[in-house]
N, C-alpha and C. Protein backbone atom coordinates (compact mmCIF):
# COMPACT_ATOMS: atom_id res chain seq x y z
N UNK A 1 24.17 -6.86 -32.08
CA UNK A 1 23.83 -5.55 -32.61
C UNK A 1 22.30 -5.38 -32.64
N UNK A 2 21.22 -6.11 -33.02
CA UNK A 2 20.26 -6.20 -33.15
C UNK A 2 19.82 -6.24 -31.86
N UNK A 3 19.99 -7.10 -30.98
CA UNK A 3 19.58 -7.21 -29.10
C UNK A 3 19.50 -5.47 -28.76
N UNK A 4 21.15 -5.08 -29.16
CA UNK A 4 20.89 -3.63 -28.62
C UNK A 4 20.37 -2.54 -29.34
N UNK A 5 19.82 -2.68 -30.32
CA UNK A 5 18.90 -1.51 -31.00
C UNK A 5 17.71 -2.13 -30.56
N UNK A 6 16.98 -3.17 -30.22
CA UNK A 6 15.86 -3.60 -29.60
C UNK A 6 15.49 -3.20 -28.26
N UNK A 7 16.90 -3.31 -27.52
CA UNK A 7 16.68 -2.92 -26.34
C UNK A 7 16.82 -1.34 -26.31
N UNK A 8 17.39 -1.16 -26.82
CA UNK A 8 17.39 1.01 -27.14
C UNK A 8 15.94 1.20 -27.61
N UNK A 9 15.38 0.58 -27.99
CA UNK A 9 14.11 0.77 -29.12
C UNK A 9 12.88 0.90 -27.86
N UNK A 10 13.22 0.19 -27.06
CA UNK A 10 12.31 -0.48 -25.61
C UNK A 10 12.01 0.59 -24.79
N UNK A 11 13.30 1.25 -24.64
CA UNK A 11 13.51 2.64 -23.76
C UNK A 11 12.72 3.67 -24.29
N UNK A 12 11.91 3.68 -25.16
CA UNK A 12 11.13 4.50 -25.68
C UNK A 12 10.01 4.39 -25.69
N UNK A 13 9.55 3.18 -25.18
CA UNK A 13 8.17 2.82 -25.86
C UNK A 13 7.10 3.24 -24.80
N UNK A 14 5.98 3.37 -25.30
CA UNK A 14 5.06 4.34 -23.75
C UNK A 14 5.05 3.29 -22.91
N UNK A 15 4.84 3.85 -21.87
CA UNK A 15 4.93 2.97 -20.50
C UNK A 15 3.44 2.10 -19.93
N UNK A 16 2.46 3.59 -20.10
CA UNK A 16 1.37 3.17 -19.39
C UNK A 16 1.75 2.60 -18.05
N UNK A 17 0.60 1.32 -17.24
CA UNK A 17 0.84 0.39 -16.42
C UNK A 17 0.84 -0.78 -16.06
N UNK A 18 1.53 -1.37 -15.62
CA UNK A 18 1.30 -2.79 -15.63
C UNK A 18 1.09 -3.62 -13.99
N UNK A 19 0.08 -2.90 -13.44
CA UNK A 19 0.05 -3.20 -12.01
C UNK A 19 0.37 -4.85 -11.67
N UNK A 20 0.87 -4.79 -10.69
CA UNK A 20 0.68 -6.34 -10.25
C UNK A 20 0.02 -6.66 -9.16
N UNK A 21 -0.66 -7.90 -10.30
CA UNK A 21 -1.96 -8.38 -9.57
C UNK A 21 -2.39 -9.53 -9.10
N UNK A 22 -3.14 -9.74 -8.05
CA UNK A 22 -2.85 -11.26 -7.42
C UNK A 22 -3.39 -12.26 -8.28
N UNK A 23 -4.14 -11.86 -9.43
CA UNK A 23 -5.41 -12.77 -10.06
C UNK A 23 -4.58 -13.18 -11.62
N UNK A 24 -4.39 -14.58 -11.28
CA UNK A 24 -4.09 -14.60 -12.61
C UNK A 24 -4.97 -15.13 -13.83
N UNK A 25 -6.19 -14.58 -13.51
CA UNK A 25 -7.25 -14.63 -14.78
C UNK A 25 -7.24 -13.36 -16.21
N UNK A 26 -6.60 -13.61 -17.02
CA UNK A 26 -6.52 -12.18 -17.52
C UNK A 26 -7.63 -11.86 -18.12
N UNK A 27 -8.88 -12.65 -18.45
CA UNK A 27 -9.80 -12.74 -18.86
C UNK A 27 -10.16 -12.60 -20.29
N UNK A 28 -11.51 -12.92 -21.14
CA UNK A 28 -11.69 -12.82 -22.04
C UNK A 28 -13.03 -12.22 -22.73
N UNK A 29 -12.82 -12.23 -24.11
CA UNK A 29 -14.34 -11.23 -24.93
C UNK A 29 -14.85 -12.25 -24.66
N UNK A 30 -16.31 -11.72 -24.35
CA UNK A 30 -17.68 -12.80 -24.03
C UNK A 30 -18.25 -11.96 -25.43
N UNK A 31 -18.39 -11.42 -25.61
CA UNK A 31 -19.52 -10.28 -27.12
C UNK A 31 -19.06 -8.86 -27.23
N UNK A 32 -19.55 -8.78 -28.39
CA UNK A 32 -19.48 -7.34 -28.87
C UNK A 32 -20.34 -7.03 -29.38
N UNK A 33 -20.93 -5.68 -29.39
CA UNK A 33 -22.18 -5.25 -30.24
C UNK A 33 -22.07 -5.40 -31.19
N UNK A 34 -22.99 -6.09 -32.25
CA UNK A 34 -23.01 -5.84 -33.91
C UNK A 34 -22.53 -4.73 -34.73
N UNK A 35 -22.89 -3.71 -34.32
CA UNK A 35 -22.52 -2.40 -34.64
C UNK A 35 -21.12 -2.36 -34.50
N UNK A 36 -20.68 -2.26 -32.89
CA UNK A 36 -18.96 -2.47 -32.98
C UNK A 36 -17.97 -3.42 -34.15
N UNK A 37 -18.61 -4.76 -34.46
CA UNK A 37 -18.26 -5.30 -35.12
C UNK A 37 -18.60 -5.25 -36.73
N UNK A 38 -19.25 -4.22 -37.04
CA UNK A 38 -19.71 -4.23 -38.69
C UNK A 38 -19.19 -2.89 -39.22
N UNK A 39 -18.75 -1.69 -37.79
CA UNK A 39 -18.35 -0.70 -38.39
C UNK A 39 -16.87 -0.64 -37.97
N UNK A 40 -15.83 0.58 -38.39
CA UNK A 40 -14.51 0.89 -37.80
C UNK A 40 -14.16 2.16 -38.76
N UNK A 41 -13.79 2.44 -37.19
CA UNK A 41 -13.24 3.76 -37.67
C UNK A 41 -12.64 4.63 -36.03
N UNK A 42 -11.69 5.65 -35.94
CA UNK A 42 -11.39 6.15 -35.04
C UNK A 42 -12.48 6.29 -33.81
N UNK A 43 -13.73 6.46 -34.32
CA UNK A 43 -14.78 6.86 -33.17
C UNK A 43 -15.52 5.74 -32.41
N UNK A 44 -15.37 4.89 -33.26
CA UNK A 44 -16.52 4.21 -32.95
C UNK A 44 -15.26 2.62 -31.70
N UNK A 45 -16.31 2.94 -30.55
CA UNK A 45 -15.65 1.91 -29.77
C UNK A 45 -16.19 0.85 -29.59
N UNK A 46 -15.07 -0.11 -29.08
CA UNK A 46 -15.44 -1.66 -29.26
C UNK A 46 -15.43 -2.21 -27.88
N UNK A 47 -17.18 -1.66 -27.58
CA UNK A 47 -17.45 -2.29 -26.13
C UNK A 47 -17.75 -3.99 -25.77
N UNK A 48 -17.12 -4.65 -25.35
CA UNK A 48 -17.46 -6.05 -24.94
C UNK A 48 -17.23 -6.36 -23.21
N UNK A 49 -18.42 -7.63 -23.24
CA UNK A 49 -18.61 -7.88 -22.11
C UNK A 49 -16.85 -8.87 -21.75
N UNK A 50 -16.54 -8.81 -21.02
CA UNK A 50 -14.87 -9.17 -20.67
C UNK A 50 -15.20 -10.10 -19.32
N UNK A 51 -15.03 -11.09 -19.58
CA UNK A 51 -15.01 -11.86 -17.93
C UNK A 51 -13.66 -11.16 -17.02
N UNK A 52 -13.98 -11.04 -15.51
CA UNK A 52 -13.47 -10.77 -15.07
C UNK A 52 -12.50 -12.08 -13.96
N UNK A 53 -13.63 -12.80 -13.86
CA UNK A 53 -12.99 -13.90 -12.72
C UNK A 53 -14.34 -14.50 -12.82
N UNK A 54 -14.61 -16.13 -12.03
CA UNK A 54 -15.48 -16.86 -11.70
C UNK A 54 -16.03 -16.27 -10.93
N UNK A 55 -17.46 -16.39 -10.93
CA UNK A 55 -18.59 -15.71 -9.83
C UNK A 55 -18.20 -16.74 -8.64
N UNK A 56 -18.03 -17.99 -8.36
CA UNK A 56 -18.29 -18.81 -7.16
C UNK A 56 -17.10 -18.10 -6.30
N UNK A 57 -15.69 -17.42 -6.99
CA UNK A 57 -14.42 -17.02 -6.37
C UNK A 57 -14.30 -15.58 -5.81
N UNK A 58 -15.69 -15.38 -5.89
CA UNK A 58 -15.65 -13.97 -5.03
C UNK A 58 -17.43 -13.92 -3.88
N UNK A 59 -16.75 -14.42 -2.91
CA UNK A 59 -18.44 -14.40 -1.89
C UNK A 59 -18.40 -12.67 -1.58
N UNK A 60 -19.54 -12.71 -0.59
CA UNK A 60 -19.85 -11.82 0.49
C UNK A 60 -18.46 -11.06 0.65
N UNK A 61 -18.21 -10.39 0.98
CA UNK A 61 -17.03 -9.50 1.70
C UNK A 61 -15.72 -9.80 0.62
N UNK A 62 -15.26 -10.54 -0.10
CA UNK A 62 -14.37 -10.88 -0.87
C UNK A 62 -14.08 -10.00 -2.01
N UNK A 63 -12.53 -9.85 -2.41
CA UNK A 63 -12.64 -8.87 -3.62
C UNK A 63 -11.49 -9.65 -4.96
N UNK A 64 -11.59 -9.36 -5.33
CA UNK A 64 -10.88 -9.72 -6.92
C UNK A 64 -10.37 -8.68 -7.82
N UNK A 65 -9.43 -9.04 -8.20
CA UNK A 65 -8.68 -7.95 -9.10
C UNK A 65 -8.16 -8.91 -10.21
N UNK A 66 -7.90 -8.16 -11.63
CA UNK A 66 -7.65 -8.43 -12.88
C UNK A 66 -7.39 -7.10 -13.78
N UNK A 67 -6.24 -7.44 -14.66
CA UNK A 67 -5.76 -6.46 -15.39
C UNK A 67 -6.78 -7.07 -16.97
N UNK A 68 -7.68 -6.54 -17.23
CA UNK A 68 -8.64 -7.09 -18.78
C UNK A 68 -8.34 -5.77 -19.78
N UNK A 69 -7.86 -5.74 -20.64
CA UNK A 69 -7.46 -4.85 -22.24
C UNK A 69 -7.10 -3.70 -21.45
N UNK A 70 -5.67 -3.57 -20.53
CA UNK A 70 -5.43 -3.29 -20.23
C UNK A 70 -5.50 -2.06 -18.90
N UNK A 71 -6.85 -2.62 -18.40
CA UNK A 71 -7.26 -1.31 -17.52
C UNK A 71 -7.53 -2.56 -16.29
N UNK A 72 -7.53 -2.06 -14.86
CA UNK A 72 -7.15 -2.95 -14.24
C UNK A 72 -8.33 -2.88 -13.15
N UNK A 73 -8.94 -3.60 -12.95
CA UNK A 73 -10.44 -3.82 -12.32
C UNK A 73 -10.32 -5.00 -11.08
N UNK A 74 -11.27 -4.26 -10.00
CA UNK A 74 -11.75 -4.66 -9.10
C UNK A 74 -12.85 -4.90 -8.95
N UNK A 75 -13.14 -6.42 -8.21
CA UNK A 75 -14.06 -6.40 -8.11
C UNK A 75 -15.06 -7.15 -6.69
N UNK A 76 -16.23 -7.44 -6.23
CA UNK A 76 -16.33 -7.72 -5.26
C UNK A 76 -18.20 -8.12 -5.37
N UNK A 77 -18.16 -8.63 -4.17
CA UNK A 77 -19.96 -8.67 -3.93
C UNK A 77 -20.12 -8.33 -2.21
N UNK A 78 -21.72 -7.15 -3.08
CA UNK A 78 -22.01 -6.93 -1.37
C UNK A 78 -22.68 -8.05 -0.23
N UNK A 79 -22.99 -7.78 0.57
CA UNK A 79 -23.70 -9.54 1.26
C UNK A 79 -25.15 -9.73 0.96
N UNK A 80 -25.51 -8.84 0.09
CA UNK A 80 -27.37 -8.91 -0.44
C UNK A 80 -26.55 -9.51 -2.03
N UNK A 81 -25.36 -10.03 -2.15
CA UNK A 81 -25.44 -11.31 -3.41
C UNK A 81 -25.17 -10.18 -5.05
N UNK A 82 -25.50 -8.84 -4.65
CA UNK A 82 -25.01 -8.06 -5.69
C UNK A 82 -23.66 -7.83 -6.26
N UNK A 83 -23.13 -8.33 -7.08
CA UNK A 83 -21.55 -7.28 -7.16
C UNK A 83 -21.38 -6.01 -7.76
N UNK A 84 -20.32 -6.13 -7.65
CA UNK A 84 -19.81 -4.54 -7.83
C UNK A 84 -18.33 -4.72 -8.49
N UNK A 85 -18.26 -3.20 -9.24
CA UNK A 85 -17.02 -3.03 -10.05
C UNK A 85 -16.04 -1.34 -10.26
N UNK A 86 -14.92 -1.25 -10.02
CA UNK A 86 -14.38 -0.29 -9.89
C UNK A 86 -12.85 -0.10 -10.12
N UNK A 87 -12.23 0.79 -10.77
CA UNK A 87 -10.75 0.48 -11.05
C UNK A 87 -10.24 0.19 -9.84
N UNK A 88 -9.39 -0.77 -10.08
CA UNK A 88 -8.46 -1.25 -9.29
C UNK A 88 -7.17 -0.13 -8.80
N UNK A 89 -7.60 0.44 -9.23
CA UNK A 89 -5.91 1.77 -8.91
C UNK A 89 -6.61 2.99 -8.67
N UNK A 90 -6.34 3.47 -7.64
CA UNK A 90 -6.86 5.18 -6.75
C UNK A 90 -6.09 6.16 -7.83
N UNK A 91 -6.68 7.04 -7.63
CA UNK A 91 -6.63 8.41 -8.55
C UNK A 91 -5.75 9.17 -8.03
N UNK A 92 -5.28 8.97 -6.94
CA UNK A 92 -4.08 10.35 -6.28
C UNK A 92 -3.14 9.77 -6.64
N UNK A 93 -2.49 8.35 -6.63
CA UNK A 93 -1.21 7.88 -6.59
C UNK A 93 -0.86 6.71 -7.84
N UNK A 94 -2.16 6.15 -8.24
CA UNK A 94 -2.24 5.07 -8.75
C UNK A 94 -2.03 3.67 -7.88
N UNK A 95 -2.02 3.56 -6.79
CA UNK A 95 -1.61 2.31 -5.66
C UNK A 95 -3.16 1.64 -5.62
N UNK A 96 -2.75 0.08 -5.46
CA UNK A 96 -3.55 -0.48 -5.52
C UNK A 96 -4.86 -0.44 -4.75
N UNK A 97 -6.13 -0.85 -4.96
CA UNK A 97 -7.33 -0.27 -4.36
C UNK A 97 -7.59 -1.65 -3.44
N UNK A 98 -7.06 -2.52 -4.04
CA UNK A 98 -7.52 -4.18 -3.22
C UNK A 98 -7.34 -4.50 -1.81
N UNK A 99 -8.29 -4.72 -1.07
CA UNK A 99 -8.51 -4.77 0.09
C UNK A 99 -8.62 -3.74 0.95
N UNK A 100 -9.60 -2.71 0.15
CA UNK A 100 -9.98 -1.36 0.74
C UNK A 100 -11.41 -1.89 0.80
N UNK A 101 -11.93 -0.85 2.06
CA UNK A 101 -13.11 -1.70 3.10
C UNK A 101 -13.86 -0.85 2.50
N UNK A 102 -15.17 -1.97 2.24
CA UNK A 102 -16.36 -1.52 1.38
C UNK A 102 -17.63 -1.02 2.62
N UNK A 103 -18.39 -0.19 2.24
CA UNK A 103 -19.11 0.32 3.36
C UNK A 103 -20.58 0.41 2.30
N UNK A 104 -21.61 -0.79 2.41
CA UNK A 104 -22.24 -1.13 2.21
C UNK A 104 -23.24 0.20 2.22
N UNK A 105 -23.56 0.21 3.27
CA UNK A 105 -24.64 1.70 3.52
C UNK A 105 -24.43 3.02 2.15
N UNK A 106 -23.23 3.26 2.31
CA UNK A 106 -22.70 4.28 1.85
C UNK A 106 -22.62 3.99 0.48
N UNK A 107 -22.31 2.49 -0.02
CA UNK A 107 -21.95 2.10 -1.38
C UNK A 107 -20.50 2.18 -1.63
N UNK A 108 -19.81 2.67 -1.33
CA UNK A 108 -18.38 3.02 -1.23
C UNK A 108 -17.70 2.50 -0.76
N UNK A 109 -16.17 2.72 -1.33
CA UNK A 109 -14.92 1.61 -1.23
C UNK A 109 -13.75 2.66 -0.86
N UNK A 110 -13.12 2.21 0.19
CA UNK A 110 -11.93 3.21 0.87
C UNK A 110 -10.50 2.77 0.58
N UNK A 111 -10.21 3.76 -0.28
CA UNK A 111 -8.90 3.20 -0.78
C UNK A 111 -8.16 3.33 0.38
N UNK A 112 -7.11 2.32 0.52
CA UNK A 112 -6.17 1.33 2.14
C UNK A 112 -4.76 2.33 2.07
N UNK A 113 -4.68 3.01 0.87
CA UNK A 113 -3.30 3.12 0.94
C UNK A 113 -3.95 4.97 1.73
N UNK A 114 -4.85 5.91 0.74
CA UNK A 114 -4.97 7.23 1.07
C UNK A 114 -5.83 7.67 1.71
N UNK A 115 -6.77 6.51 2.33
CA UNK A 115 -7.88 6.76 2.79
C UNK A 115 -9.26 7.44 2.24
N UNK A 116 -9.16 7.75 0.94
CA UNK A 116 -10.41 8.94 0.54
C UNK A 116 -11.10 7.24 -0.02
N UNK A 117 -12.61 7.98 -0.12
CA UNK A 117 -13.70 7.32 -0.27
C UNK A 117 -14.38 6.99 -1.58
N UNK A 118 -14.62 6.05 -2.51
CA UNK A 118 -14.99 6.55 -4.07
C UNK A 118 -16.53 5.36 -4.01
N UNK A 119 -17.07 6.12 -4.33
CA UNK A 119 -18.69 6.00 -4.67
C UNK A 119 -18.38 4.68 -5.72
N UNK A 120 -19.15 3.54 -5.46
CA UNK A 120 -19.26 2.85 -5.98
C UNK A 120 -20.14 2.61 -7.19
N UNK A 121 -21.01 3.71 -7.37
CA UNK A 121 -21.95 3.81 -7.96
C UNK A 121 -21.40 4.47 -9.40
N UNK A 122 -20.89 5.80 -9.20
CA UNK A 122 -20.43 6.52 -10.03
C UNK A 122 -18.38 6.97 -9.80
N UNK A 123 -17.93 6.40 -8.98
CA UNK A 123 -16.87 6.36 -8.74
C UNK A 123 -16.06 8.05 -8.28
N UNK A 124 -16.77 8.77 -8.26
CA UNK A 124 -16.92 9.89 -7.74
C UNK A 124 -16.26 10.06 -6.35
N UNK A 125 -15.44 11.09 -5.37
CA UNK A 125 -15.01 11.14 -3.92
C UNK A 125 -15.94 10.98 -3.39
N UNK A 126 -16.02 10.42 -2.24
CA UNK A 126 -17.26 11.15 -1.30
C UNK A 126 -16.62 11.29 0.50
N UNK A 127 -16.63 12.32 0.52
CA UNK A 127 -16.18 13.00 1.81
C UNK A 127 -14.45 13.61 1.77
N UNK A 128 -13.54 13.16 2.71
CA UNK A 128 -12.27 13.92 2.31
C UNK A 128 -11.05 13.28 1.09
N UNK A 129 -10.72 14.35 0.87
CA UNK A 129 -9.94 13.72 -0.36
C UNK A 129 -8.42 13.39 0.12
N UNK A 130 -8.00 12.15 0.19
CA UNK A 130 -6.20 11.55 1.20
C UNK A 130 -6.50 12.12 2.56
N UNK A 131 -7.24 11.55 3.82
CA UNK A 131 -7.39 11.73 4.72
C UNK A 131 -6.09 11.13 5.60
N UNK A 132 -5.85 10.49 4.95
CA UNK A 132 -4.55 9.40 5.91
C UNK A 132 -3.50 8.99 5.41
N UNK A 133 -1.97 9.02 5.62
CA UNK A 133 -1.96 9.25 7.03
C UNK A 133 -1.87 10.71 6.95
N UNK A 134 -1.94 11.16 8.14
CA UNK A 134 -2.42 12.94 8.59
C UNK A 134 -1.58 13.34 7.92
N UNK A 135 -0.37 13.25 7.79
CA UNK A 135 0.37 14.58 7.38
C UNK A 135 0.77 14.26 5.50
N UNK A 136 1.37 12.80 5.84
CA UNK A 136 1.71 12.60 4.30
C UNK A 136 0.15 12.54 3.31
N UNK A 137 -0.97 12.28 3.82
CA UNK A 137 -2.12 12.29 3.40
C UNK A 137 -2.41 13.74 2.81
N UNK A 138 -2.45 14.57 3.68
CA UNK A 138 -2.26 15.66 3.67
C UNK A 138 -1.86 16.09 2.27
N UNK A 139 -0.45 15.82 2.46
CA UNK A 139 0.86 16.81 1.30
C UNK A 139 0.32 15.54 -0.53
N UNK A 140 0.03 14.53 0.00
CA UNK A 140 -0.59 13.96 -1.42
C UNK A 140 -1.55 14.51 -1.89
N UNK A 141 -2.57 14.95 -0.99
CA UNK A 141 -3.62 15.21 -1.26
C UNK A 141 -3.79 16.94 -1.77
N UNK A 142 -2.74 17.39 -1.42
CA UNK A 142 -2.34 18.74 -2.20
C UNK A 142 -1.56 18.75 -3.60
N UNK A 143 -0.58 17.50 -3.60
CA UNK A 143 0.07 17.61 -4.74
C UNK A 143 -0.91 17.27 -5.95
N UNK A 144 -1.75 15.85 -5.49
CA UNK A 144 -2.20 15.58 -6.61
C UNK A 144 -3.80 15.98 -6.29
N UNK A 145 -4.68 16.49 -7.56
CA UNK A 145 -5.94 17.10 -7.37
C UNK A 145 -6.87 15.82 -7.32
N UNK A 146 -8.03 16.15 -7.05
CA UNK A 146 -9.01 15.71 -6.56
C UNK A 146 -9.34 14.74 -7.73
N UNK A 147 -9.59 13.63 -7.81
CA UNK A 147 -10.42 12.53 -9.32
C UNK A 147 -11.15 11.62 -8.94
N UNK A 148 -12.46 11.63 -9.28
CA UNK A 148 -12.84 9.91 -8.92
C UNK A 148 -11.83 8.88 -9.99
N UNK A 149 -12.61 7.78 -9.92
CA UNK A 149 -12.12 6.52 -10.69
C UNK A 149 -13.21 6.15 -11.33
N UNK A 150 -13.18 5.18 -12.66
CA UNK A 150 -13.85 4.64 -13.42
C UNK A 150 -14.31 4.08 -12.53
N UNK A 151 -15.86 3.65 -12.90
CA UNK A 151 -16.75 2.34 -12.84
C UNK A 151 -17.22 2.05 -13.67
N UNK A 152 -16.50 0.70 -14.45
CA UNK A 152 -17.62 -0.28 -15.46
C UNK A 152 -18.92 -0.42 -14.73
N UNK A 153 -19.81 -0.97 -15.90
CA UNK A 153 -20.96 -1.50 -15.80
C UNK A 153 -20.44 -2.92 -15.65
N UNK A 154 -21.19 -3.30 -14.81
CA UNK A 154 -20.91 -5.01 -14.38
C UNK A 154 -22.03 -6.07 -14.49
N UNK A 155 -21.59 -7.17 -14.44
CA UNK A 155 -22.50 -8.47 -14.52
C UNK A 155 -22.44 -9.57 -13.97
N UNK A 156 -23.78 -10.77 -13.58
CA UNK A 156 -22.81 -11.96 -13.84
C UNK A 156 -23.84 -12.48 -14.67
N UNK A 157 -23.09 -13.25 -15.54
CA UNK A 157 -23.71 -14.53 -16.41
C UNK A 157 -22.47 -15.26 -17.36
N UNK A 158 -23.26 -16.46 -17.04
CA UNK A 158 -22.43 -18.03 -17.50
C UNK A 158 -21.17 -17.87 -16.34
N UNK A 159 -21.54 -17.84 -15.36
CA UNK A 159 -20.64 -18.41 -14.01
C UNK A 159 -19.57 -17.42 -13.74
N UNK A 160 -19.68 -16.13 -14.26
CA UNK A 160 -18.50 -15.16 -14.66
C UNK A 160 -18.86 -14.10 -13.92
N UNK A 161 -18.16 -13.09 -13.62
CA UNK A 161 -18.38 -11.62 -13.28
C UNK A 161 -18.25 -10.81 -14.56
N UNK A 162 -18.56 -10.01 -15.03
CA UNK A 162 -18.26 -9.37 -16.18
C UNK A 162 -18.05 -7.97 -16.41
N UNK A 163 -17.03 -7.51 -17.14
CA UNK A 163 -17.63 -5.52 -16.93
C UNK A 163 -18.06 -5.34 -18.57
N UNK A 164 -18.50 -4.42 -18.79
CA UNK A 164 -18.14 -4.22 -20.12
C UNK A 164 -17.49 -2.73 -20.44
N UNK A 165 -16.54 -3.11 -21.11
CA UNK A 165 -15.14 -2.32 -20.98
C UNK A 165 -15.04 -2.45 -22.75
N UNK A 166 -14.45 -1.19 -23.13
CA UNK A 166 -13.73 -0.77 -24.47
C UNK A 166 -12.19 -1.66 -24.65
N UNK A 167 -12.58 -2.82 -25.59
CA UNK A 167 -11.30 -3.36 -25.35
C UNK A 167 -10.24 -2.66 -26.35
N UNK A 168 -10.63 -1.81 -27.53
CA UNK A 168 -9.58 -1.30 -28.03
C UNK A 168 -8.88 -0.08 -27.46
N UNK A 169 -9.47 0.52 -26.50
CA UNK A 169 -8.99 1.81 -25.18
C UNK A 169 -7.68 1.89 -25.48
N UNK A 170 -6.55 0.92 -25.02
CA UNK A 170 -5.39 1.07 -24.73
C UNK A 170 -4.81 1.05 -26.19
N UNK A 171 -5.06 0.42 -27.54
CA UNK A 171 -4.42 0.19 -28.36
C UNK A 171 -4.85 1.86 -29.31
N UNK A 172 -6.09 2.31 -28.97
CA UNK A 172 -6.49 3.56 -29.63
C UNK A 172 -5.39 4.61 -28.66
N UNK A 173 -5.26 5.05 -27.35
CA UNK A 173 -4.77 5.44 -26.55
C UNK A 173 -3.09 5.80 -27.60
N UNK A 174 -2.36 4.42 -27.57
CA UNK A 174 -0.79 4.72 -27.65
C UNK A 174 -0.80 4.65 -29.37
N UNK A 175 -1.53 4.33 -30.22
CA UNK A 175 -1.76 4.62 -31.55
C UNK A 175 -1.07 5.96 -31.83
N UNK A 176 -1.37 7.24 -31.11
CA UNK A 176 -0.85 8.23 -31.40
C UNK A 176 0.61 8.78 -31.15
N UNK A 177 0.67 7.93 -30.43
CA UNK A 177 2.12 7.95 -29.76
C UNK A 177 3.32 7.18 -30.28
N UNK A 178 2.77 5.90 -30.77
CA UNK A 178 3.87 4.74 -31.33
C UNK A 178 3.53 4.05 -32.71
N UNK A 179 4.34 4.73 -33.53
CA UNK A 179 3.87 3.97 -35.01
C UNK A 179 4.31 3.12 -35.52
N UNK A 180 5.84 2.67 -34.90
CA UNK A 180 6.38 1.39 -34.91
C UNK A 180 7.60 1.44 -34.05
N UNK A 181 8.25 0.13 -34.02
CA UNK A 181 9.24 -0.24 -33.25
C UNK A 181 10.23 0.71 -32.74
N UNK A 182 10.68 1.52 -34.35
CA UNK A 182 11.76 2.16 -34.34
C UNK A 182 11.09 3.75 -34.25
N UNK A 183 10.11 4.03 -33.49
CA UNK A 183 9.57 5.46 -33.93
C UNK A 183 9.42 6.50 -32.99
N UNK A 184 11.62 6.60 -32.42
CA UNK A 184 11.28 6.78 -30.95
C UNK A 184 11.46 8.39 -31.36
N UNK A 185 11.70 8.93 -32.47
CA UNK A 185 12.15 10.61 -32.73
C UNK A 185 11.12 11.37 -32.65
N UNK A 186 9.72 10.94 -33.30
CA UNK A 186 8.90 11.45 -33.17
C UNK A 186 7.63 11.26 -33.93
N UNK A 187 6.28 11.94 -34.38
CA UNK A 187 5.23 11.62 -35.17
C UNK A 187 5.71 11.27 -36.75
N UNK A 188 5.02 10.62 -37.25
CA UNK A 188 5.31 10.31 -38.57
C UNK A 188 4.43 11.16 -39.66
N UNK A 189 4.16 12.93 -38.85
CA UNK A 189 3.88 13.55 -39.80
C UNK A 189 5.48 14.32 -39.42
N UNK A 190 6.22 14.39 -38.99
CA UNK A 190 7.47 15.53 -38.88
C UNK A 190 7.34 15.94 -37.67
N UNK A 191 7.02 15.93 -36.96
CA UNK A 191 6.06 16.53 -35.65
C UNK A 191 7.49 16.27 -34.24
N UNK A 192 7.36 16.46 -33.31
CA UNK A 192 7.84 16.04 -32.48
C UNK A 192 6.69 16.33 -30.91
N UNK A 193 6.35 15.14 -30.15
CA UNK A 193 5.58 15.15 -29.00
C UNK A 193 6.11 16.26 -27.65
């Protein structure tokens, strides 16, 4: 009886995503600002530096992916020894961004599955939006509108890649949505979503 009100309970619960990813580093808090840590309250966010993967495990041309407090990051170095950082999931479909060809000149990373282009800098389009393939590219690229993607700020230090990312994001995010186990009817002011 209990299994199946748990599992009824499950069918409710927000989904979000849980991409799957080749990296099984899930990574961890390296710091938090003082401030983050001395104040709390709805506004105030709790930015920390988050390892992403070992710096030696990503050379020249190489990329890396990791799901860290729940937002799911890519990452890579250009061949001048710099890296770089960018969500791991494209904005038209959500499909994975990993092993989309980085174009140094340009700064930009071409997502493999839709072809459009996102600025590495500011994660912004740059040029057509689902260029490929022609036709289904096309009809995606009409259904769903135009978005860049996040870009953390990135790092390396103590042998790490790092972004620094809001690790309470996802838990502030479904806060409004899920107030406990059993709280699939609706808000716990009377409300219904």
């Amino acid at each position: 009886c209990l299994l199946a009100v748990v599992a009824s309970a499950s069918a409710f619960a927000p989904t979000g995503f849980a991409p799957a990813l080749r990296s099984g580093f899930s990574g961890a808090a390296v710091s938090a600002p003082a401030a983050a840590r001395a104040t709390a309250g709805p506004t105030m966010a709790a930015e920390a530096w988050v390892r992403v993967c070992p710096s030696d495990s990503v050379t020249p041309g190489r990329q890396q992916d990791a799901l860290i407090s729940g937002a799911a990051v890519l990452c890579g170095r250009f061949s001048n020894g710099k890296v770089w950082a960018i969500s791991a999931k494209n904005s038209a479909t959500g499909t994975e961004m990993y092993g989309g060809q980085v174009d140094e000149a340009a700064q930009t990373l071409r997502d493999p599955q839709w072809g459009t282009q996102y600025s590495l800098v500011d994660g912004q389009v740059v040029g057509k939006w689902c260029p490929s393939p022609p036709i289904i590219g096309g009809l995606i690229g009409t259904i769903f509108p135009q978005n860049g993607v996040w870009v953390p700020q990135v790092r390396e230090q103590g042998g790490y890649i790092e972004v620094l990312i809001d690790v309470d994001a996802k838990a502030n995010f479904e806060k409004k949505y899920w107030k406990g186990i059993l709280d699939a009817q609706g808000k716990t002011d009377g409300g219904y979503y």
